[in-house]
Each structure stands twice: as structure tokens, then as C-alpha cells.
C-alpha atoms as a PDB file:
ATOM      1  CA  UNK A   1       0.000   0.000   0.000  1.00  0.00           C
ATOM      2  CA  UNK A   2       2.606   2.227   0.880  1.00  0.00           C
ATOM      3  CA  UNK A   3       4.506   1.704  -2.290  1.00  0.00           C
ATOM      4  CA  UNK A   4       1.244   2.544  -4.273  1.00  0.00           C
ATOM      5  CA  UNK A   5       0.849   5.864  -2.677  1.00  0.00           C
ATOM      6  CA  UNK A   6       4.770   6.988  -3.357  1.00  0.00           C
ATOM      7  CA  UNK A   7       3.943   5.898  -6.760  1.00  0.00           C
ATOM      8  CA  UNK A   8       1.066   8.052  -6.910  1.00  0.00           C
ATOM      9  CA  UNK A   9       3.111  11.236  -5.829  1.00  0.00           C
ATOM     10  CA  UNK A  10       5.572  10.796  -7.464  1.00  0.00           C
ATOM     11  CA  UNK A  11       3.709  10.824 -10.950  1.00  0.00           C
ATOM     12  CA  UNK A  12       1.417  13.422  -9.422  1.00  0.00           C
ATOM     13  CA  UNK A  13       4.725  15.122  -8.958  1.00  0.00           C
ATOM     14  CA  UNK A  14       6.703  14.616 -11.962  1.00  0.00           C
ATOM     15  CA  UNK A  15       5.264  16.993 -14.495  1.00  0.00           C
ATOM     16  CA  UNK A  16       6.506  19.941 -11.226  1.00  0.00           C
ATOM     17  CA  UNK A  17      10.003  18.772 -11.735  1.00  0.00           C
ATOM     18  CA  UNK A  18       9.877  18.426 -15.236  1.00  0.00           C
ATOM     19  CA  UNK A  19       8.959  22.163 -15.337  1.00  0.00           C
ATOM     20  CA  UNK A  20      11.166  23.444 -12.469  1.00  0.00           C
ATOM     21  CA  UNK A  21      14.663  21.323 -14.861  1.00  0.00           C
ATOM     22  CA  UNK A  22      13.440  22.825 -17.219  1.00  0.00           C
ATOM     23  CA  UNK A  23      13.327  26.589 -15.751  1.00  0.00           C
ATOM     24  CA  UNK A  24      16.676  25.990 -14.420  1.00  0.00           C
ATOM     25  CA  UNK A  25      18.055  24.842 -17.718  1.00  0.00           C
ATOM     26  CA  UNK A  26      16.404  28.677 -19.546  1.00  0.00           C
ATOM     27  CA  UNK A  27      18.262  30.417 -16.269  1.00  0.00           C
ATOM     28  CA  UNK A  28      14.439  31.707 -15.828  1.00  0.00           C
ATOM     29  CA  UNK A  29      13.453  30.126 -12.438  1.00  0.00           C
ATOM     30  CA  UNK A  30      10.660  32.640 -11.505  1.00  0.00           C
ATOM     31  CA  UNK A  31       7.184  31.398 -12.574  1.00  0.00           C
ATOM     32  CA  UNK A  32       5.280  34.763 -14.006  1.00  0.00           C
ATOM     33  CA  UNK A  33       2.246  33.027 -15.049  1.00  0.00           C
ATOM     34  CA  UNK A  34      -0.076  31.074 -13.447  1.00  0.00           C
ATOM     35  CA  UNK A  35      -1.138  28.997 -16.345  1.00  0.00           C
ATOM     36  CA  UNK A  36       1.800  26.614 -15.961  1.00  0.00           C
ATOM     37  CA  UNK A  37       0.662  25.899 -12.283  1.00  0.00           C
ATOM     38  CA  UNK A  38      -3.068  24.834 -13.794  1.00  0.00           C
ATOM     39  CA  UNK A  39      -1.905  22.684 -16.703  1.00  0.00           C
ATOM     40  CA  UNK A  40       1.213  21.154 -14.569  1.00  0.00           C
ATOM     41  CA  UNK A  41      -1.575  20.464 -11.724  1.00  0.00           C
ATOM     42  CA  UNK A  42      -4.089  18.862 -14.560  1.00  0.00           C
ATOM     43  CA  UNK A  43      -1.420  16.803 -15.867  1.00  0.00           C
ATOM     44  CA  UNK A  44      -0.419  15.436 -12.885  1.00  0.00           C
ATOM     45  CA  UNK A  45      -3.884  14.661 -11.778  1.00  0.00           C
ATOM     46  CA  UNK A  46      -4.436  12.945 -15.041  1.00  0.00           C
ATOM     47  CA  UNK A  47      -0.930  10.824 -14.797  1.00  0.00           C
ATOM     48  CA  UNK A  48      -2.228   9.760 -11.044  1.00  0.00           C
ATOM     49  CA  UNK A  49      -5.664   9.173 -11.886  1.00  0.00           C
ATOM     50  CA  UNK A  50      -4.585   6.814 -14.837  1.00  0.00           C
ATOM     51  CA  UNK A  51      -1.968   4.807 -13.253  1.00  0.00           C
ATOM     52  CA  UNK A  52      -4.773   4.204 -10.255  1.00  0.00           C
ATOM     53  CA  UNK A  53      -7.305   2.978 -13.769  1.00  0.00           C
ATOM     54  CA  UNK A  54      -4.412   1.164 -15.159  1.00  0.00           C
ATOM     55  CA  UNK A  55      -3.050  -0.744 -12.217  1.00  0.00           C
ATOM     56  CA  UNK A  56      -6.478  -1.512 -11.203  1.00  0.00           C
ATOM     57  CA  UNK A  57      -6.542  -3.051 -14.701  1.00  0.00           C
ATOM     58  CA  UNK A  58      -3.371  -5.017 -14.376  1.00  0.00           C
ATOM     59  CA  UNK A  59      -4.221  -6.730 -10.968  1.00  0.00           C
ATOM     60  CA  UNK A  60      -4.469 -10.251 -11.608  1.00  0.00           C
ATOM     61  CA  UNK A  61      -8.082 -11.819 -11.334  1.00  0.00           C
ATOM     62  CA  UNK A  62      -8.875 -14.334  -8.340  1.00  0.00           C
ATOM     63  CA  UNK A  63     -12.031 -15.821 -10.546  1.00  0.00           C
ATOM     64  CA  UNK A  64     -12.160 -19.435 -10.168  1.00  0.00           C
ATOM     65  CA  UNK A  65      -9.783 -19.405  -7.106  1.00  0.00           C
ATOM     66  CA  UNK A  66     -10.431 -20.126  -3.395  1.00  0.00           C
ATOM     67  CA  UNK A  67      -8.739 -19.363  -0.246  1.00  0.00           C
ATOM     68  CA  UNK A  68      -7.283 -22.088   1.331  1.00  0.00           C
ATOM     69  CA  UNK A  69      -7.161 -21.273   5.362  1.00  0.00           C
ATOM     70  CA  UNK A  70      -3.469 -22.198   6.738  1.00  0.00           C
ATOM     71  CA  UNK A  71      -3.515 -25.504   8.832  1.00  0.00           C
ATOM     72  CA  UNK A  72      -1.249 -27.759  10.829  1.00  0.00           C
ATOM     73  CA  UNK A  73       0.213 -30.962   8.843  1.00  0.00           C
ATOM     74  CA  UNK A  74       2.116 -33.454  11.100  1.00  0.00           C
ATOM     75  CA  UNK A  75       3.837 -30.770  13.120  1.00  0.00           C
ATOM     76  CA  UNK A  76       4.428 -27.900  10.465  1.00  0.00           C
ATOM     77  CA  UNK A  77       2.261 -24.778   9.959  1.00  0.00           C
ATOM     78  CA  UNK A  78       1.151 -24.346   5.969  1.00  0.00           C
ATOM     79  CA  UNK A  79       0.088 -21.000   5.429  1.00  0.00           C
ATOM     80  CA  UNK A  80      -3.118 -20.230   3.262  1.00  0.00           C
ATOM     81  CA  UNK A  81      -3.282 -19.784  -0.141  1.00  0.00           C
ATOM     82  CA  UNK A  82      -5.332 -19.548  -2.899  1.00  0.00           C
ATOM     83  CA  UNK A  83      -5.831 -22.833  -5.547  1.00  0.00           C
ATOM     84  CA  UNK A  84      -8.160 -23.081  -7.979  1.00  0.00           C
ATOM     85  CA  UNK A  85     -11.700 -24.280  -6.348  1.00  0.00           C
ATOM     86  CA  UNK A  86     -11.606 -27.862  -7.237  1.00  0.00           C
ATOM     87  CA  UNK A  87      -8.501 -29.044  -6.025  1.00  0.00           C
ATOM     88  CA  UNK A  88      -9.933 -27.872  -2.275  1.00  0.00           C
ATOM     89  CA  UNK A  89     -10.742 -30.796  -0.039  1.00  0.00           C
ATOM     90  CA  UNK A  90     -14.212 -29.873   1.397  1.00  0.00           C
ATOM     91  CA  UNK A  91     -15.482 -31.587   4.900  1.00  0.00           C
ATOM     92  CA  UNK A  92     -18.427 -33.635   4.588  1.00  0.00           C
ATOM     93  CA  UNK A  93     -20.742 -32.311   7.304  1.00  0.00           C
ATOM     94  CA  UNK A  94     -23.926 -33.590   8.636  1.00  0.00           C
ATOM     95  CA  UNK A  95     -24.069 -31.905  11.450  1.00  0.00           C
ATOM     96  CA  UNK A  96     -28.139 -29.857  11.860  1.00  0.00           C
ATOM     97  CA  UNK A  97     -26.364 -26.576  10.391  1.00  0.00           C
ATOM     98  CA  UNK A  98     -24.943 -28.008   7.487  1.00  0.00           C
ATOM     99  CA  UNK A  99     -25.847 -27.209   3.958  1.00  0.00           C
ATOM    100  CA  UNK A 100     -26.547 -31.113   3.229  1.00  0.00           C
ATOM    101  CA  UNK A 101     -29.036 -31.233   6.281  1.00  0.00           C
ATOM    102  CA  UNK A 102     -31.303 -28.575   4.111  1.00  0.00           C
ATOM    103  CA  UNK A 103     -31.144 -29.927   0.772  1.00  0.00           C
ATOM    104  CA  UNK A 104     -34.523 -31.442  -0.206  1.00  0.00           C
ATOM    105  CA  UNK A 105     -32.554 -33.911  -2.663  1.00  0.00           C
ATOM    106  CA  UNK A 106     -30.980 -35.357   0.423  1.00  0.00           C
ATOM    107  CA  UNK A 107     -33.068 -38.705   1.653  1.00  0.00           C
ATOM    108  CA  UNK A 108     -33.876 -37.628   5.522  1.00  0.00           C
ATOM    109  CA  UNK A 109     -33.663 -40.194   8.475  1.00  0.00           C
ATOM    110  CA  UNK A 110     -36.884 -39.626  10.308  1.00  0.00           C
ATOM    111  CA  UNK A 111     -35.934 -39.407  13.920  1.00  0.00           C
ATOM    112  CA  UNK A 112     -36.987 -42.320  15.919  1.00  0.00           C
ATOM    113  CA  UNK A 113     -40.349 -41.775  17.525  1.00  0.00           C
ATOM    114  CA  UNK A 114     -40.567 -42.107  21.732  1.00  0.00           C
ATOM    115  CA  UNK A 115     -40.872 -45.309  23.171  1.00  0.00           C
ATOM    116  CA  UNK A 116     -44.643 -45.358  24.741  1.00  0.00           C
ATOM    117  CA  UNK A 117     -44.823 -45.993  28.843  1.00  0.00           C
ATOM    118  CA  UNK A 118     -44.720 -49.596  29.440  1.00  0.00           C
ATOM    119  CA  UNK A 119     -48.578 -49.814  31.005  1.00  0.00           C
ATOM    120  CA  UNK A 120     -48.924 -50.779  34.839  1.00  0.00           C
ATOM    121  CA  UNK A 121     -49.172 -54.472  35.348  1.00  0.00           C
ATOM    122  CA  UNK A 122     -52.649 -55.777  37.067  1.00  0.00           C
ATOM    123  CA  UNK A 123     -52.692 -56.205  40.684  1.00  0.00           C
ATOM    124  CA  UNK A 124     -54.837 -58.553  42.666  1.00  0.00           C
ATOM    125  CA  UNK A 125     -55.886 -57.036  45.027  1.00  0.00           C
ATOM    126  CA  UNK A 126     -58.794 -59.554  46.713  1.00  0.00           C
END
């Protein structure tokens, strides 16, 4: 990030030091007008703004990839990553918040129904 924003100044501020070499190089170092301010302000805007467009353009795309979260392997940390989506090993979870618990295509075990209470035996009770 920081590297980004030194970029942007620095092409924000190039079209300045462009203009003050080449003042120094006519001996004339004194800026009498203030047109060159506007334009050399507009051109760096436009040099920043683009590079922002451009780089934005340039950043490679993360379509078809996942993020792999970074887990322990017989002792040794392995950071995360990203890998294309069908090489990632998914869980199979049937736990009651799992996605597989609310799919209708899914055959459902019906949960056992509750034992009745055993009825009291007879007594005799001549």
C-alpha cells in the first residue's frame, strides 16, 4: 500500500520537476504566469488518476480461485493460499447446520419416535 501511494506522488509530482529542470536549464526560475501551475496540476492529476485505472486493470483476477485457510500438517504450519476451487478438499458435514441437512434432494432419516410408557401391570388385590 505504501509503495502505491509513493507511486502516486511521485507521478502526481513529476510533471513539477519536469517544469522546475526545465526553468533551471532557460536560467528563468521565476514562474510569471499562473497557467503553468493549472496545466502542470491537470497533468499530474491525469498521470495519477490513470496509473490508479491502469493498475487496477493489471491486478491479476482471483475468478475461479479459493482461499485455502493455513492448517497444521504433522507438526508444520502451511500457510493459506489460494488454488483453484476444485482441487480444495471440502469436509463432509452432517451436522443440523450443514448445507446437506437442508437440501430437499438429500433422503432424511426420520428421527426415531418415543418409546410409549410400558402400562402398569394388574394387581390382585382380593
Amino acid at each position: 500500500m505504501t509503495r502505491r501511494i509513493l507511486i502516486e506522488l511521485a507521478l502526481f509530482g513529476a510533471p513539477f520537476l519536469i517544469f522546475f529542470l526545465y526553468r533551471l536549464a532557460t536560467r528563468d526560475a521565476s514562474i510569471k504566469d499562473k497557467w503553468p501551475l493549472a496545466a502542470l496540476i491537470s497533468i499530474g492529476g491525469v498521470l495519477a488518476v490513470g496509473a490508479l485505472i491502469i493498475a487496477a486493470l493489471l491486478e491479476p483476477s482471483d475468478e475461479g480461485l479459493c482461499f485455502e485457510a493455513g492448517r497444521y500438517e504433522n507438526g508444520v504450519f502451511i500457510e493459506g493460499r489460494k488454488v483453484p476451487c476444485d482441487q480444495i478438499e471440502r469436509p463432509d458435514y452432517r451436522g443440523a447446520t450443514s448445507a446437506a441437512a437442508n437440501d430437499p434432494t438429500e433422503p432424511v432419516d426420520p428421527a426415531p419416535a418415543p418409546e410409549p410408557a410400558p402400562e402398569p401391570a394388574p394387581t390382585d388385590a382380593q
